[in-house]
Every structure is written in C-alpha cells, then in structure tokens.
Protein backbone atom coordinates (compact mmCIF):
# COMPACT_ATOMS: atom_id res chain seq x y z
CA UNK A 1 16.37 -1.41 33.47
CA UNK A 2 15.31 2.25 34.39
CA UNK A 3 19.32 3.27 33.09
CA UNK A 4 19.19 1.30 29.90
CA UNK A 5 16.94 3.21 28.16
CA UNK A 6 17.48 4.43 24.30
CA UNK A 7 18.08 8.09 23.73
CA UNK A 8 19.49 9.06 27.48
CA UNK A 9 22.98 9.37 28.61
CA UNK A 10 24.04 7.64 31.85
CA UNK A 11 26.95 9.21 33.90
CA UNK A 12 28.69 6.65 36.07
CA UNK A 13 31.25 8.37 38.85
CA UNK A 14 34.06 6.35 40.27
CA UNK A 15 32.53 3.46 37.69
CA UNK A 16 36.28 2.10 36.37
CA UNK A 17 36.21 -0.95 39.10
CA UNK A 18 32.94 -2.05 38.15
CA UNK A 19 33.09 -1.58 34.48
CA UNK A 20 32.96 -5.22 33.35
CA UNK A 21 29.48 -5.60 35.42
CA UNK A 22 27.84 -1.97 34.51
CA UNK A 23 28.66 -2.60 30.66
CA UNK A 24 27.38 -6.33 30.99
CA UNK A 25 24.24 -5.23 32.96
CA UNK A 26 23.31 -2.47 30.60
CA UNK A 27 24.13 -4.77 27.74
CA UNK A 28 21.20 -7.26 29.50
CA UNK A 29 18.70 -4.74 30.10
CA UNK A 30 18.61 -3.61 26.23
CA UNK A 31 21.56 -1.31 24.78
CA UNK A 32 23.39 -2.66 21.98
CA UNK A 33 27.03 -3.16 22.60
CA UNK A 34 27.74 -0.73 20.01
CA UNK A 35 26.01 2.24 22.34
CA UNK A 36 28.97 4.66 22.37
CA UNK A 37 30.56 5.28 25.81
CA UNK A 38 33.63 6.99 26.98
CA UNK A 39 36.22 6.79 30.23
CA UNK A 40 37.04 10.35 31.25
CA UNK A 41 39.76 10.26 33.53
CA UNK A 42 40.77 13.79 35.76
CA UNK A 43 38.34 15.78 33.82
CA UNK A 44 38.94 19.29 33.17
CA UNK A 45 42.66 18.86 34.74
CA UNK A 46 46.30 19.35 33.11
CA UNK A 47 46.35 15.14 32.37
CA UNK A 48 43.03 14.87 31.33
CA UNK A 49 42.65 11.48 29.70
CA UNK A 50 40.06 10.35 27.28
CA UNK A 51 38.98 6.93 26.07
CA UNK A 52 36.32 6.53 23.46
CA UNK A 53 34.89 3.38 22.86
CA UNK A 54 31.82 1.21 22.68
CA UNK A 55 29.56 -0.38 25.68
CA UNK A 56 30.63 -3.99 24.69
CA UNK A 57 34.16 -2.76 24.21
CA UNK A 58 34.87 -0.77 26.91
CA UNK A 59 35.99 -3.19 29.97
CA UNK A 60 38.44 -4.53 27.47
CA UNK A 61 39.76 -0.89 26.16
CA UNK A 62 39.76 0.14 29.46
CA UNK A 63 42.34 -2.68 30.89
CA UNK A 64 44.37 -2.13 28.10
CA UNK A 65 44.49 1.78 28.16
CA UNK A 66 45.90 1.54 32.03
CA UNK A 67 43.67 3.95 32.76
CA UNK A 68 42.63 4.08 36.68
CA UNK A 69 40.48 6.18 38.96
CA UNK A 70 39.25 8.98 39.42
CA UNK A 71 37.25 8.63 36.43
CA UNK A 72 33.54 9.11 35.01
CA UNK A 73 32.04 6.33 32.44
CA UNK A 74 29.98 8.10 30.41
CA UNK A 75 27.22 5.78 28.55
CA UNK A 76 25.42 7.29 25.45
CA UNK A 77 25.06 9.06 22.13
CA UNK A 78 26.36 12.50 23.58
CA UNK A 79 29.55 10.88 23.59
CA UNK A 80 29.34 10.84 19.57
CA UNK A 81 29.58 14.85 19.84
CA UNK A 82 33.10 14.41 21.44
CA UNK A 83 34.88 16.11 18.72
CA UNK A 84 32.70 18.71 18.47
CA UNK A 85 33.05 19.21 22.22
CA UNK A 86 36.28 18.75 22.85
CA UNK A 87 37.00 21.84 24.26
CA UNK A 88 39.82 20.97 27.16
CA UNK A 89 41.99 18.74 25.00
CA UNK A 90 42.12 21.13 22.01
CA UNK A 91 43.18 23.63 24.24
C-alpha cells in the first residue's frame, strides 16, 4: 500500500517481467488505471526506447511494443512532463 500512494512517483528497476502483477497490485491498493506510467528501456544510451502509457494499460502495451530488459517502469504523474523532459530523444 505504502507505493500506491497519490502524488508520488514509483521507480521500478528490472520491473518488465513482473509488470502484469506490479500494475495489478498498485491498481488494488488505490491508483486509478489511468495513473500515467512509462517503460524506459537502455536509458540515456544510443537505442534508448520509450513507452508511454497508462498503469492499467501498460502490461498489454508492453507485450505488444517487444520491448525487453534492461528497463525501468516508471509509475506516476512525472511521467506527464515527458515532453517537456525529453532531453535524450530530442537530441
């Protein structure tokens, strides 16, 4: 309950192979399934790889993007300022 708290941002490393559960538990302890959350695969590196979604989306966009580890789930509404922070991929 402690990580599903409004207003925070979670970070969740090495978090793709338990995705499903980590979205459903948060989901159970009180976000809405429309919290924003992203994937952020080899941050910071030539093939960076970004995938925006929401909490109740995001096993689902996740197995469909292809995208696999290493990667940080990132669960919150800092992910809305993605644009505005998109420093590495505007590069």
């Amino acid at each position: 309950p402690a990580l599903a708290r409004p207003g925070q941002t979670v970070v969740f490393y090495m978090g793709i192979g338990g995705a499903p559960e980590i979205c459903r538990q948060m989901i159970a302890h009180g976000l809405p399934r429309s919290t924003p959350a992203a994937v952020v695969r080899r941050g910071t590196l030539a093939d960076q790889q970004t995938l925006l979604s929401s909490l109740g989306e995001l096993p689902q966009r996740i197995a469909e993007s292809g995208i696999k580890p290493p990667a940080l789930i990132v669960v919150g509404s800092v992910v809305g300022l993605h644009e505005k922070l998109s420093w590495f991929e505007n590069r």
